[in-house]
PDB file of N, CA and C in Angstrom:
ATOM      1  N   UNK A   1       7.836  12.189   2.036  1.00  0.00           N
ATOM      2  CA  UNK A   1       6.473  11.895   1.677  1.00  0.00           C
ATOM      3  C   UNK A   1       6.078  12.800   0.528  1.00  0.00           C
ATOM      4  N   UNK A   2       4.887  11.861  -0.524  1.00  0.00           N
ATOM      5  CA  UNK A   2       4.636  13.074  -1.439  1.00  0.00           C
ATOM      6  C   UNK A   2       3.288  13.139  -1.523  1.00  0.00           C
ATOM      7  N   UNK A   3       2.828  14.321  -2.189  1.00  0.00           N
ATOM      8  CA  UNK A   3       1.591  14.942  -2.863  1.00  0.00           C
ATOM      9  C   UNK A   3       0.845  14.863  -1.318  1.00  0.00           C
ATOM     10  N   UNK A   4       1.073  16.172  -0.260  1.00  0.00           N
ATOM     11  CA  UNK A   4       0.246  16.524   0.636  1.00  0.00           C
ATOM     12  C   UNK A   4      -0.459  17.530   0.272  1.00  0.00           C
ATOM     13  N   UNK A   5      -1.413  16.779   0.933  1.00  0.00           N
ATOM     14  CA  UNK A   5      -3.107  17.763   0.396  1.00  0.00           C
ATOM     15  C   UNK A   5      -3.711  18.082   2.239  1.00  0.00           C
ATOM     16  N   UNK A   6      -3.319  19.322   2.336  1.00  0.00           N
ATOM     17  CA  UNK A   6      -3.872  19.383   3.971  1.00  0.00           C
ATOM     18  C   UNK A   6      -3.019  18.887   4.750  1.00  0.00           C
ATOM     19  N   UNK A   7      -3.834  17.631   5.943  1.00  0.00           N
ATOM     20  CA  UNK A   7      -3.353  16.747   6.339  1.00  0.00           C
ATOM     21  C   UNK A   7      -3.158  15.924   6.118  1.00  0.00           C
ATOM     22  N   UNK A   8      -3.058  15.308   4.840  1.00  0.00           N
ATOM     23  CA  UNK A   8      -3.276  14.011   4.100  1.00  0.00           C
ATOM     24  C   UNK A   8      -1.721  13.954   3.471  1.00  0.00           C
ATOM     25  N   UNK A   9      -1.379  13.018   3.255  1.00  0.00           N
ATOM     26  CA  UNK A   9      -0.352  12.890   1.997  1.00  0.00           C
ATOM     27  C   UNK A   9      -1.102  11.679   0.848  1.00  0.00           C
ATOM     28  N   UNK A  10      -0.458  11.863  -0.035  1.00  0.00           N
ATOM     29  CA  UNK A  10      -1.409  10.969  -1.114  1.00  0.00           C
ATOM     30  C   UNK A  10      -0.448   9.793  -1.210  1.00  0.00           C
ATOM     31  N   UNK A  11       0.966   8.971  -0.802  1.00  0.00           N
ATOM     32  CA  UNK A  11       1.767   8.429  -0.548  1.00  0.00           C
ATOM     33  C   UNK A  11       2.824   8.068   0.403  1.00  0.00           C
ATOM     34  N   UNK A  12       3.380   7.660   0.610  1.00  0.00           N
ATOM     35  CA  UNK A  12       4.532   7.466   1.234  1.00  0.00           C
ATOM     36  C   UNK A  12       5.373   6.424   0.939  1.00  0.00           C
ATOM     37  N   UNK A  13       6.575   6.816   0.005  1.00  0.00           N
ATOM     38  CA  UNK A  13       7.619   5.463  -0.597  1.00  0.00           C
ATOM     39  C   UNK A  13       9.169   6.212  -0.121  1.00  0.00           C
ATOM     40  N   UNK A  14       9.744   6.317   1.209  1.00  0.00           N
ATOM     41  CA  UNK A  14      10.683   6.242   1.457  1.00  0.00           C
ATOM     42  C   UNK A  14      11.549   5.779   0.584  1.00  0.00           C
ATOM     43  N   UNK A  15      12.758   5.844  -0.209  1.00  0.00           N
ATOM     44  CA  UNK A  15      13.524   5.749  -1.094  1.00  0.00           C
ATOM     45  C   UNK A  15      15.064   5.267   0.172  1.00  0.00           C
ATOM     46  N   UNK A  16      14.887   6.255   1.006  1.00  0.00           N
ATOM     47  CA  UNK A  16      16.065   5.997   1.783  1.00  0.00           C
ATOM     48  C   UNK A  16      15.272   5.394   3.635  1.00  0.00           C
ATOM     49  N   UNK A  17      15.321   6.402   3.898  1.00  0.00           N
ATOM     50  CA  UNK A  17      14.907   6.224   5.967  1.00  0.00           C
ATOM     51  C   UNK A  17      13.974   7.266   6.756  1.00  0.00           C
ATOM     52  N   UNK A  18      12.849   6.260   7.120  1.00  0.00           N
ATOM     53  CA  UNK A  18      11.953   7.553   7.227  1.00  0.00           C
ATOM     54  C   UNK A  18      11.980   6.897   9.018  1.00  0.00           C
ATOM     55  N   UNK A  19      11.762   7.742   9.636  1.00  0.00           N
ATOM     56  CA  UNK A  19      11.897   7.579  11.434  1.00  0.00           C
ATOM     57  C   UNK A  19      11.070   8.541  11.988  1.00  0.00           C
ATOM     58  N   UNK A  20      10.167   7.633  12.871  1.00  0.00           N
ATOM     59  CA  UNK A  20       9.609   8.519  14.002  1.00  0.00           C
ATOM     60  C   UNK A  20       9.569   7.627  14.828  1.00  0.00           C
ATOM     61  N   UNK A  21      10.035   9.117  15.918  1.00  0.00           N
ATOM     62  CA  UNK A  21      10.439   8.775  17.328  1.00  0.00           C
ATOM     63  C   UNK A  21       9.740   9.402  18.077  1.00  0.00           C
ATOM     64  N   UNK A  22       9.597   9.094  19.682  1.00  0.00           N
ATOM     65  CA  UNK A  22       8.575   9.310  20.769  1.00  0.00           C
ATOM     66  C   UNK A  22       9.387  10.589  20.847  1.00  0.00           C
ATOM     67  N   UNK A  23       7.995  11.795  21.097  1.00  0.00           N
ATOM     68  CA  UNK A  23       8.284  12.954  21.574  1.00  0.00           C
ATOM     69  C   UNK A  23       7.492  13.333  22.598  1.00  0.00           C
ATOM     70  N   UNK A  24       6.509  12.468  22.820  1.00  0.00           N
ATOM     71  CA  UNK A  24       5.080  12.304  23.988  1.00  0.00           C
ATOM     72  C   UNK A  24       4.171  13.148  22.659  1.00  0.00           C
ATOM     73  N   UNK A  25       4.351  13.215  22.116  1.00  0.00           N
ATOM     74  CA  UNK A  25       2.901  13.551  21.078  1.00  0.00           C
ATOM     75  C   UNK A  25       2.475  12.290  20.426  1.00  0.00           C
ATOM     76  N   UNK A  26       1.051  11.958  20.063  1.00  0.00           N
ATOM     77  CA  UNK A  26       0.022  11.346  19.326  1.00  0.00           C
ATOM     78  C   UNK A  26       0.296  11.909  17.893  1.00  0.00           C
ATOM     79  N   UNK A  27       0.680  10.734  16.905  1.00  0.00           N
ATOM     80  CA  UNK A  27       0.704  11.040  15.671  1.00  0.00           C
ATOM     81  C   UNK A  27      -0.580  10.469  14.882  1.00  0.00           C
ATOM     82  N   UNK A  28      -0.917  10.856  14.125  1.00  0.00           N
ATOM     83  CA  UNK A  28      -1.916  10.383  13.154  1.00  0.00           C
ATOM     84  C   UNK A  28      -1.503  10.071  11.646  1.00  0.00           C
ATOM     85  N   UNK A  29      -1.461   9.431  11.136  1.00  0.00           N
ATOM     86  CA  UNK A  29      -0.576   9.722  10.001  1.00  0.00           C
ATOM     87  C   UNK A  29      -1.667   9.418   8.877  1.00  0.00           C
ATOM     88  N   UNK A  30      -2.491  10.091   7.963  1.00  0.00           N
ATOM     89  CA  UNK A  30      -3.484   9.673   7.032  1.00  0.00           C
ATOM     90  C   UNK A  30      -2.301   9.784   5.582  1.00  0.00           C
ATOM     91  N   UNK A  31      -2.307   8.065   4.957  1.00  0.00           N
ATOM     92  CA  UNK A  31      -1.306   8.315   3.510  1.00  0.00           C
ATOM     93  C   UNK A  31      -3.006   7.060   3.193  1.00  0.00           C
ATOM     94  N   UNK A  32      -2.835   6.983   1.674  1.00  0.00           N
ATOM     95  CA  UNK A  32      -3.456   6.476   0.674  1.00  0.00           C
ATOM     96  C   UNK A  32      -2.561   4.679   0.422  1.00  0.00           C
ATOM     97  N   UNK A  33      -1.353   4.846   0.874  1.00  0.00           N
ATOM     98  CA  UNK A  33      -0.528   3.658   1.137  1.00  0.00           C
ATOM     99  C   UNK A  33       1.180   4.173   1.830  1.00  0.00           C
ATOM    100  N   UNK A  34       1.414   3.129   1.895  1.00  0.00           N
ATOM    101  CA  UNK A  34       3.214   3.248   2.831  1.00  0.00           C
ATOM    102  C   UNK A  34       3.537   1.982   1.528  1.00  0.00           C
ATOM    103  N   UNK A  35       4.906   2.258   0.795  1.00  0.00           N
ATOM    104  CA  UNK A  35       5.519   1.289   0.368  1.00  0.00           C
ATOM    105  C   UNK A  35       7.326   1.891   0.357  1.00  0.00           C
ATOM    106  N   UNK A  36       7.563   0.784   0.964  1.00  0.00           N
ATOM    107  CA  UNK A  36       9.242   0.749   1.156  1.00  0.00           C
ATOM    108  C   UNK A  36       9.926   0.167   0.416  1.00  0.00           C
ATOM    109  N   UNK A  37      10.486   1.539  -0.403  1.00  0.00           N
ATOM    110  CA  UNK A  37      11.140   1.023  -1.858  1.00  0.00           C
ATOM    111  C   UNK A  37      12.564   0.205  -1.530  1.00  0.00           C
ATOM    112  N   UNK A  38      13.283  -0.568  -2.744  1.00  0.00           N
ATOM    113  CA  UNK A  38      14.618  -1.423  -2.159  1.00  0.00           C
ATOM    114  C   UNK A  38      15.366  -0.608  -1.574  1.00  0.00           C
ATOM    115  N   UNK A  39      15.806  -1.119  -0.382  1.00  0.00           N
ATOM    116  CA  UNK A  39      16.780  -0.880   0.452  1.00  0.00           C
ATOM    117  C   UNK A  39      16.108   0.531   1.444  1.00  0.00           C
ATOM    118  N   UNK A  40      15.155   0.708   1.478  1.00  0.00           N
ATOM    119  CA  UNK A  40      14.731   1.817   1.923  1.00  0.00           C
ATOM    120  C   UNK A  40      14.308   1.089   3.426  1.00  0.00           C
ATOM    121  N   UNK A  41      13.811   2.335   4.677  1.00  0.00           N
ATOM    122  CA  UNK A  41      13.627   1.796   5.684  1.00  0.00           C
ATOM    123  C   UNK A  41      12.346   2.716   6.402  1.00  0.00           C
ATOM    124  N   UNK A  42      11.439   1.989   7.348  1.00  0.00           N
ATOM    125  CA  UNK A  42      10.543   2.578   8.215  1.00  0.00           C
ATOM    126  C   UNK A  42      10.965   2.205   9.468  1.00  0.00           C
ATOM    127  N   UNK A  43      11.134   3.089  10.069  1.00  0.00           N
ATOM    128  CA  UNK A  43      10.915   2.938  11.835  1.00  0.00           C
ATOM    129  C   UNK A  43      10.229   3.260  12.646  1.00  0.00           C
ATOM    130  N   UNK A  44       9.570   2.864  13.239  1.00  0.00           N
ATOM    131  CA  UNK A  44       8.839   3.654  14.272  1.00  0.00           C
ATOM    132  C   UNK A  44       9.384   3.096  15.956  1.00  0.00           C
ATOM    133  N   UNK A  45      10.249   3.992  16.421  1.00  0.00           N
ATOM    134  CA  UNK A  45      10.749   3.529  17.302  1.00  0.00           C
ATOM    135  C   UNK A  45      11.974   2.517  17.281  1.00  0.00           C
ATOM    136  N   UNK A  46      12.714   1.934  18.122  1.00  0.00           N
ATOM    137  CA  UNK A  46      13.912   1.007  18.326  1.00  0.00           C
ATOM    138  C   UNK A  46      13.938   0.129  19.383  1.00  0.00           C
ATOM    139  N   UNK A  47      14.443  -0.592  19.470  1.00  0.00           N
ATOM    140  CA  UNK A  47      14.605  -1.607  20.090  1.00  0.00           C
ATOM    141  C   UNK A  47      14.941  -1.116  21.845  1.00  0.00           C
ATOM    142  N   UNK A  48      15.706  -0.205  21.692  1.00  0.00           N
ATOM    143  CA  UNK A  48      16.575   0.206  22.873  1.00  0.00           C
ATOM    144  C   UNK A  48      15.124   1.538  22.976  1.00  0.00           C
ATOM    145  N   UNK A  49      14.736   2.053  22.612  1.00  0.00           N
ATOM    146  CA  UNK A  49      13.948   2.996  22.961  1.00  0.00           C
ATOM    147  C   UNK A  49      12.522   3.009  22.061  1.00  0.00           C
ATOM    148  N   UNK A  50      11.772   2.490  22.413  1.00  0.00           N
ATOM    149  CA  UNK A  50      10.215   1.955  22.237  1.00  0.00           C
ATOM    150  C   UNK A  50       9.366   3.444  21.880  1.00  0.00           C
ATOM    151  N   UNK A  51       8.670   3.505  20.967  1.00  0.00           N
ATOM    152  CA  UNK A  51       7.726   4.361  20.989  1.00  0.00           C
ATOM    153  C   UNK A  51       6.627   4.094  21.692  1.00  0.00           C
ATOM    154  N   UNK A  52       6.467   4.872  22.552  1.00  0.00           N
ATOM    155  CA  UNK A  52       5.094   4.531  23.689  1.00  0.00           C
ATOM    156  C   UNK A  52       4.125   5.698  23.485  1.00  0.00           C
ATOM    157  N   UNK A  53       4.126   6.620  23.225  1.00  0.00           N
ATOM    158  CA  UNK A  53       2.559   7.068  22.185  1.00  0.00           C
ATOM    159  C   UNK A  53       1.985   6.692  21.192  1.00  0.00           C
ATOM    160  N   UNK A  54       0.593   7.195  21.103  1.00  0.00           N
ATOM    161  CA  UNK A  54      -0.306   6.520  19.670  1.00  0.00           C
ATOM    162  C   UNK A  54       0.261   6.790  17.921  1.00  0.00           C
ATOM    163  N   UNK A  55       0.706   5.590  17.968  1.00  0.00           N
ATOM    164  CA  UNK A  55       0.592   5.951  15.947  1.00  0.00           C
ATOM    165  C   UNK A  55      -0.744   5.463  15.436  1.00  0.00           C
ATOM    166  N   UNK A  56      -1.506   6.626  14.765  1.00  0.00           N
ATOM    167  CA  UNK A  56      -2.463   5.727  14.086  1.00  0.00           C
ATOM    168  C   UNK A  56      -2.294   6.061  12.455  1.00  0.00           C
ATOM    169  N   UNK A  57      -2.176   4.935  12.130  1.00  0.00           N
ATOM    170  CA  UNK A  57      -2.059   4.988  10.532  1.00  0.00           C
ATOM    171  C   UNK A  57      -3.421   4.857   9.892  1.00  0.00           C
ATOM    172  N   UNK A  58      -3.906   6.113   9.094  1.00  0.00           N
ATOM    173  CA  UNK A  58      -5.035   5.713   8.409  1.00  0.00           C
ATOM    174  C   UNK A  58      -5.197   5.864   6.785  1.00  0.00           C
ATOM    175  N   UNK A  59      -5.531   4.416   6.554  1.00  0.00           N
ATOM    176  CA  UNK A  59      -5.162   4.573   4.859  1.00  0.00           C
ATOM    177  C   UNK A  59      -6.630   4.892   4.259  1.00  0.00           C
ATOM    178  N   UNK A  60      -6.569   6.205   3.526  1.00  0.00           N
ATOM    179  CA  UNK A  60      -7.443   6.503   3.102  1.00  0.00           C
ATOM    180  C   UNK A  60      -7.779   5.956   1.711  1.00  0.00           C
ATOM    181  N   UNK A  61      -9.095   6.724   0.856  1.00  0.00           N
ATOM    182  CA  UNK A  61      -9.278   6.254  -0.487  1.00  0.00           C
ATOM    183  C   UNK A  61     -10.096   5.143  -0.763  1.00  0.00           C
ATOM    184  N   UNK A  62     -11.216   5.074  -1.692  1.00  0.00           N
ATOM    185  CA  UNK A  62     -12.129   4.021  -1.735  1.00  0.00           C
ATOM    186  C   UNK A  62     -11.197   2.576  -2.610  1.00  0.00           C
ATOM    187  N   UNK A  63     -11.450   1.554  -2.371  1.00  0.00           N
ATOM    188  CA  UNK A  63     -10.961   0.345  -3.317  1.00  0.00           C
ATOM    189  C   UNK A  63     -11.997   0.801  -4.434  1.00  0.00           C
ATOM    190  N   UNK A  64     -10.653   0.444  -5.730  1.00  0.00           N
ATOM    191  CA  UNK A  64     -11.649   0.538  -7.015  1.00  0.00           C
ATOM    192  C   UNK A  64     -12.075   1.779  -7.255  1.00  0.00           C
ATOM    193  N   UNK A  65     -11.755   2.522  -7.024  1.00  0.00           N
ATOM    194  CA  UNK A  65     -11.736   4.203  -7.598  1.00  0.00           C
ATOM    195  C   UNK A  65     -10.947   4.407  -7.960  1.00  0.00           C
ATOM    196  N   UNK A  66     -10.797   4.771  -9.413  1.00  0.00           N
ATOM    197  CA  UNK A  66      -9.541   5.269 -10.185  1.00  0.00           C
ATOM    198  C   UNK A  66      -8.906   6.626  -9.346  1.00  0.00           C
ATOM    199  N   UNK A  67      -9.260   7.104  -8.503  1.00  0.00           N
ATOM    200  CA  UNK A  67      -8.447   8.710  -7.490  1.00  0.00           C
ATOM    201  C   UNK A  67      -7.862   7.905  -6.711  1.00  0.00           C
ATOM    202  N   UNK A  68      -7.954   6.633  -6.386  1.00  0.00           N
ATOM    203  CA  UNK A  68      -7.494   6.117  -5.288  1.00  0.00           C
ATOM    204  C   UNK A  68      -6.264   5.193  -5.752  1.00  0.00           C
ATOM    205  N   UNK A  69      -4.592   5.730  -5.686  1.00  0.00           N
ATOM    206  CA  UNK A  69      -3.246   5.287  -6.420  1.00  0.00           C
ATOM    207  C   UNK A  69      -3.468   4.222  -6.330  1.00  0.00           C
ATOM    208  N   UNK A  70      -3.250   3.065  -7.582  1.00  0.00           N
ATOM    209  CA  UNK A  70      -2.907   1.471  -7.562  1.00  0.00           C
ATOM    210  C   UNK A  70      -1.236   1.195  -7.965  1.00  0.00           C
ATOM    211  N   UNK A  71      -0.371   0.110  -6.649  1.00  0.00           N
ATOM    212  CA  UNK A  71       0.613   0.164  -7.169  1.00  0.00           C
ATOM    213  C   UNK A  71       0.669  -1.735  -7.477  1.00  0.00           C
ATOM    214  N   UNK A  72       1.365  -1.620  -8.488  1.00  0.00           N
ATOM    215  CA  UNK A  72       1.800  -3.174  -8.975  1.00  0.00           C
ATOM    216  C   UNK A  72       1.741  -4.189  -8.337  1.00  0.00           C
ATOM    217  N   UNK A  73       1.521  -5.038  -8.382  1.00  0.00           N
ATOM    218  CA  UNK A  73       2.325  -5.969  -7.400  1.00  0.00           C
ATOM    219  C   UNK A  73       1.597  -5.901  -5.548  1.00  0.00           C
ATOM    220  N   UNK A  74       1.056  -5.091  -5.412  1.00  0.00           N
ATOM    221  CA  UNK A  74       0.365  -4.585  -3.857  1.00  0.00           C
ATOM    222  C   UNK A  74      -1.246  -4.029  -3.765  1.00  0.00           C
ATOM    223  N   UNK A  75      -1.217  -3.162  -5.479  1.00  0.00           N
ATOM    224  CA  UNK A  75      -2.850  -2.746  -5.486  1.00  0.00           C
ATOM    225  C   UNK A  75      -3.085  -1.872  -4.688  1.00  0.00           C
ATOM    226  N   UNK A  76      -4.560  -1.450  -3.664  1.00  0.00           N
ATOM    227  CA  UNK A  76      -4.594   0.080  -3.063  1.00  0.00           C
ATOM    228  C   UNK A  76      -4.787  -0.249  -1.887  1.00  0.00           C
ATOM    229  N   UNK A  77      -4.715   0.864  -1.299  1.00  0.00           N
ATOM    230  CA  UNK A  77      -4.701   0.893   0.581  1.00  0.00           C
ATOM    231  C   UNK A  77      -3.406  -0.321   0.924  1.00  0.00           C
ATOM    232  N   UNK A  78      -2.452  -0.198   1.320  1.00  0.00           N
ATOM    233  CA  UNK A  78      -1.505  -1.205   1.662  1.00  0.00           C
ATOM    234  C   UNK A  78      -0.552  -0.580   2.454  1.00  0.00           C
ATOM    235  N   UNK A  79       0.035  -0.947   3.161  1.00  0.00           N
ATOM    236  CA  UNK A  79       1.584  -0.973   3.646  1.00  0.00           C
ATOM    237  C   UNK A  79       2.375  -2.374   3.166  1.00  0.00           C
ATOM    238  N   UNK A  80       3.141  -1.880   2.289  1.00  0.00           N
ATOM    239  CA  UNK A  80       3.845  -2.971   1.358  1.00  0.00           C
ATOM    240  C   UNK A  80       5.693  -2.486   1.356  1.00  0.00           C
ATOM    241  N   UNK A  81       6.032  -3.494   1.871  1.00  0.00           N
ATOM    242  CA  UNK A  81       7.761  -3.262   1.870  1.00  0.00           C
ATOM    243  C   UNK A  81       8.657  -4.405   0.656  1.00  0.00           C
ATOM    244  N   UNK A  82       9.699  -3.533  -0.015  1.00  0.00           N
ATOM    245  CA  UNK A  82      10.240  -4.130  -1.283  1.00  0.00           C
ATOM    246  C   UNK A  82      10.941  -5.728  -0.900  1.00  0.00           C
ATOM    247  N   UNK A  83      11.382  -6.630  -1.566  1.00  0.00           N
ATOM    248  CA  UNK A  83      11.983  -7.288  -0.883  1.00  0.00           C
ATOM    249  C   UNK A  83      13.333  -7.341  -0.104  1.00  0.00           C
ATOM    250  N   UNK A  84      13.856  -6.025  -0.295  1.00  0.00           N
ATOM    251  CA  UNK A  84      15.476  -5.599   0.461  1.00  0.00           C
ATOM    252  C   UNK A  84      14.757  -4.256   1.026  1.00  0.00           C
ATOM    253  N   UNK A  85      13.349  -3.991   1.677  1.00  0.00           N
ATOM    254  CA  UNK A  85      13.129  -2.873   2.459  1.00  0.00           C
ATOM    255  C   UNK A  85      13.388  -3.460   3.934  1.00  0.00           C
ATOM    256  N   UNK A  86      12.816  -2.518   4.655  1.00  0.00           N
ATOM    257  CA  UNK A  86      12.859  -2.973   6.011  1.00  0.00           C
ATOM    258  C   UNK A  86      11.475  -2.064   6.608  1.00  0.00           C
ATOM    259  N   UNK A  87      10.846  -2.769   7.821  1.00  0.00           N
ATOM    260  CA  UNK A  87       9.962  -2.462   8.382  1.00  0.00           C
ATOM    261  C   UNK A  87      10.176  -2.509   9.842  1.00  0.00           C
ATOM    262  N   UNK A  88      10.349  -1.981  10.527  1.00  0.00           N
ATOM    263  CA  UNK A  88      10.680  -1.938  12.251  1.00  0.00           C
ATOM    264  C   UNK A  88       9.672  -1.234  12.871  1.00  0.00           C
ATOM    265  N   UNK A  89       9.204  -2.421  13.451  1.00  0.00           N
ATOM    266  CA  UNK A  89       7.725  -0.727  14.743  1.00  0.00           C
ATOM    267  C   UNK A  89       8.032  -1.850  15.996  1.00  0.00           C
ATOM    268  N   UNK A  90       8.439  -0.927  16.631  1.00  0.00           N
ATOM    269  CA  UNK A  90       8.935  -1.109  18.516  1.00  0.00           C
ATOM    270  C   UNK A  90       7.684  -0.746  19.055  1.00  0.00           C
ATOM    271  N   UNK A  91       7.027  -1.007  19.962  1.00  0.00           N
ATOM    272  CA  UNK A  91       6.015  -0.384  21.116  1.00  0.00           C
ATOM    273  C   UNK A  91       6.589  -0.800  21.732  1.00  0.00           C
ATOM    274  N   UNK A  92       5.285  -0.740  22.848  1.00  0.00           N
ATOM    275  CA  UNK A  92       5.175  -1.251  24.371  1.00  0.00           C
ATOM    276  C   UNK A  92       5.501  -2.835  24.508  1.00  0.00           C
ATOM    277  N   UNK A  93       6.215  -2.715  25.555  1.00  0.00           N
ATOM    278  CA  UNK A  93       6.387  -4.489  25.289  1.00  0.00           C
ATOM    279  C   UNK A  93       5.010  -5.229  25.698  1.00  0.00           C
ATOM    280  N   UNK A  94       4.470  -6.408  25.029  1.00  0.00           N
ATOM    281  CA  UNK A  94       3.212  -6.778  25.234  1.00  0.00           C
ATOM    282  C   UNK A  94       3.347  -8.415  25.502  1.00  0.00           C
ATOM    283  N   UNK A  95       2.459  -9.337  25.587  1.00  0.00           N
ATOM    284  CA  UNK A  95       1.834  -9.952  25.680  1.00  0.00           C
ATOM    285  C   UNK A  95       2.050 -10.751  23.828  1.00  0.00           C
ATOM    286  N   UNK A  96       3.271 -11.653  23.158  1.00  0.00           N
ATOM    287  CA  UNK A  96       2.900 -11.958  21.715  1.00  0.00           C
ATOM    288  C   UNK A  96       2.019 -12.918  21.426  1.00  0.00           C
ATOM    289  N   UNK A  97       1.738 -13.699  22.653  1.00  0.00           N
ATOM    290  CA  UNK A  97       1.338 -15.159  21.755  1.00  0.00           C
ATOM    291  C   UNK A  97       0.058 -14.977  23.314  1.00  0.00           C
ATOM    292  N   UNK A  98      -1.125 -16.172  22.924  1.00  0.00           N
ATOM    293  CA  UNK A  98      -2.244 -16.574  23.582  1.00  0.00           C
ATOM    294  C   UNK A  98      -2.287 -17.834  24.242  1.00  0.00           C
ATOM    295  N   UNK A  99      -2.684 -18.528  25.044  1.00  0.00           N
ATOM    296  CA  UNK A  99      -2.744 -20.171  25.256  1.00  0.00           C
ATOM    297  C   UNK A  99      -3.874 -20.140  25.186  1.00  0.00           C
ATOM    298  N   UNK A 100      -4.451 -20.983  24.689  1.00  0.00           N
ATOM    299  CA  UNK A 100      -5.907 -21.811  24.003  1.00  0.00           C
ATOM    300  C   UNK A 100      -6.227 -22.588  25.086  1.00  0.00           C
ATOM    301  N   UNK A 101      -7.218 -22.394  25.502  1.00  0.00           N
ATOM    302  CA  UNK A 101      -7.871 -23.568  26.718  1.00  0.00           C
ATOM    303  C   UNK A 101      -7.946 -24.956  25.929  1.00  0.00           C
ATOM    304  N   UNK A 102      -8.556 -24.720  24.771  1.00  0.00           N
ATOM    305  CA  UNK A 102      -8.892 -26.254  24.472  1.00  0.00           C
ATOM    306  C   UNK A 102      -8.434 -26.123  23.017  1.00  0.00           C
ATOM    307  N   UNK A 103      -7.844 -27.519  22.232  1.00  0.00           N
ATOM    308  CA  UNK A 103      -7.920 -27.615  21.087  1.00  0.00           C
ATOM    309  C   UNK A 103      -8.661 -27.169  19.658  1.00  0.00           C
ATOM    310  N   UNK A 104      -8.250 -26.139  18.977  1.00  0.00           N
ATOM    311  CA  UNK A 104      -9.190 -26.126  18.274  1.00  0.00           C
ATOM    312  C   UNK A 104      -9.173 -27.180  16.755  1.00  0.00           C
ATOM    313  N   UNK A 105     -10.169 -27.809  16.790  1.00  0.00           N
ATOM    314  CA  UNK A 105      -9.916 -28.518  15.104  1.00  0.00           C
ATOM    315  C   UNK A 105     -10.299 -27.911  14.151  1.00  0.00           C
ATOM    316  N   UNK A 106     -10.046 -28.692  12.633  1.00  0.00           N
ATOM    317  CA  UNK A 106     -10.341 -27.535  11.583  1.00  0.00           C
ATOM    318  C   UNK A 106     -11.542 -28.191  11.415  1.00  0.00           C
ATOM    319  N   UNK A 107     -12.485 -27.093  10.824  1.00  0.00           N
ATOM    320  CA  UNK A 107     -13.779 -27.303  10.393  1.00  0.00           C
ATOM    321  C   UNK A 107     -14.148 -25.999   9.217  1.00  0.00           C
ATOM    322  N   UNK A 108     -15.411 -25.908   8.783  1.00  0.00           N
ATOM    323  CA  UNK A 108     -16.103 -25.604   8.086  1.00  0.00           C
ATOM    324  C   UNK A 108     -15.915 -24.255   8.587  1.00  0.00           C
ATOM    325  N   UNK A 109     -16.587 -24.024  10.143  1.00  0.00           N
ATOM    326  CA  UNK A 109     -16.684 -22.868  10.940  1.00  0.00           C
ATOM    327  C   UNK A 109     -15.808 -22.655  11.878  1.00  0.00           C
ATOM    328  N   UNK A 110     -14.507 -22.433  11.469  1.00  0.00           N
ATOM    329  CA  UNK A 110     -12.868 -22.373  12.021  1.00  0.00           C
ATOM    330  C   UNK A 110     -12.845 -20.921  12.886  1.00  0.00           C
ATOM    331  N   UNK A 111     -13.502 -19.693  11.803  1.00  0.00           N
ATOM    332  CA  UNK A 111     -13.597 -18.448  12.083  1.00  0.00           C
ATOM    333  C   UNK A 111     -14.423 -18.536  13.359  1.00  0.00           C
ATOM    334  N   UNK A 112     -15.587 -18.730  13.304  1.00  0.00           N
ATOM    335  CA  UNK A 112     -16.882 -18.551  14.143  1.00  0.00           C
ATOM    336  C   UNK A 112     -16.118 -19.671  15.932  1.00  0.00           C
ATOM    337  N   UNK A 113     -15.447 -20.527  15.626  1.00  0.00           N
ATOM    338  CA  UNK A 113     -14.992 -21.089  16.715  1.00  0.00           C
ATOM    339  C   UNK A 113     -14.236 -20.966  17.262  1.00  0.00           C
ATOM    340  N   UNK A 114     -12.989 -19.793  16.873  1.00  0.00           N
ATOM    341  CA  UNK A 114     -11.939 -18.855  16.997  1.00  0.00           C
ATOM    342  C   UNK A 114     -12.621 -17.744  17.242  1.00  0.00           C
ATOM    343  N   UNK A 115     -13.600 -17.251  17.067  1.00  0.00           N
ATOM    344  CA  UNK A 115     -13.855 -16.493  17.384  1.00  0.00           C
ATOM    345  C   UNK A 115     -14.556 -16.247  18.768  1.00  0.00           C
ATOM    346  N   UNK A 116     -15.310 -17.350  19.038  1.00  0.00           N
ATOM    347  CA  UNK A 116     -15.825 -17.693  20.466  1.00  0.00           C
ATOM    348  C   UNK A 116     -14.665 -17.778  21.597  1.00  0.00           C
ATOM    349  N   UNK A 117     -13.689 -18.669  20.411  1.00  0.00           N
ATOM    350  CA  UNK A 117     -12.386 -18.732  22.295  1.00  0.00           C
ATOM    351  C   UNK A 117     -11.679 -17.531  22.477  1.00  0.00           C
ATOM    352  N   UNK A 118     -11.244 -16.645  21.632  1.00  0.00           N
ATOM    353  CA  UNK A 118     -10.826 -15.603  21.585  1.00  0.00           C
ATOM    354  C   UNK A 118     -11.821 -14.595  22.357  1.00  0.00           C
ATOM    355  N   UNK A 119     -12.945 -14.479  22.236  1.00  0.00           N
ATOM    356  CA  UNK A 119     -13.985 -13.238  22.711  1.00  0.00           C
ATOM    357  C   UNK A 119     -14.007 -13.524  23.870  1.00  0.00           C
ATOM    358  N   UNK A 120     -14.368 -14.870  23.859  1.00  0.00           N
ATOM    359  CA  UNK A 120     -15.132 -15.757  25.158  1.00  0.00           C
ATOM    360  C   UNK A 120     -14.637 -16.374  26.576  1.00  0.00           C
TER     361      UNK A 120
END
C-alpha cells in the first residue's frame, strides 16, 4: 500500500498479492480507492478458510476534488480490478439469492416497487 497518512493510506494498487486473513481482529481499512493492477491479486479470506470477522472498507475523499486521486478508466472512490486481476472475498456462508412473493413488472417506479418487496 502507498502514501499512508496516519491511519489512512491514500491508495492501494497491489502489483503482485495482497491477503488478509482471519486473526479474530476487526479490520478497518480507510484507502481513497483499491485497484488491482494486471495479474495482481486481493484476498480476503479462501475458500477452505472464510474470513469471519469485520472488514470494513472505507473509501475516503470528496468526488470532484482535485486532493481526491482520479484514476483512468475507474475515476474516484472505487474498487476497480485490471482485466487479468483477481478479486476473492470469502465470508460467512450466507443466504445468495431471494424468492419474490409476487412478480415484479417493469415500470416507471421499478425502484420504489423493489423496494417495498424487499423492505416489506
Amino acid at each position: 500500500m502507498r502514501g499512508r497518512t496516519g491511519n489512512d493510506y491514500r491508495n492501494c494498487s497491489p502489483l503482485a498479492k495482497l491477503v488478509i486473513l482471519d486473526n479474530g481482529t476487526d479490520i478497518t481499512l480507510r484507502v481513497s480507492y483499491i485497484l488491482i493492477q494486471a495479474n495482481g491479486e486481493f484476498h480476503v479470506g479462501s475458500e477452505s478458510c472464510r474470513y469471519m470477522s469485520n472488514l470494513d472498507i472505507r473509501l475516503f475523499g470528496t468526488l470532484g476534488d482535485s486532493n481526491t486521486p482520479s484514476v483512468p478508466g475507474f475515476g474516484q472512490k472505487f474498487i476497480g480490478c485490471a482485466p487479468t486481476g483477481t478479486i476473492e472475498i470469502h465470508g460467512p456462508d450466507r443466504l445468495a439469492w431471494t424468492h419474490l412473493s409476487a412478480t415484479l413488472e417493469p415500470s416507471k417506479s421499478f425502484k420504489t416497487k423493489l423496494w417495498c418487496l424487499v423492505d416489506g
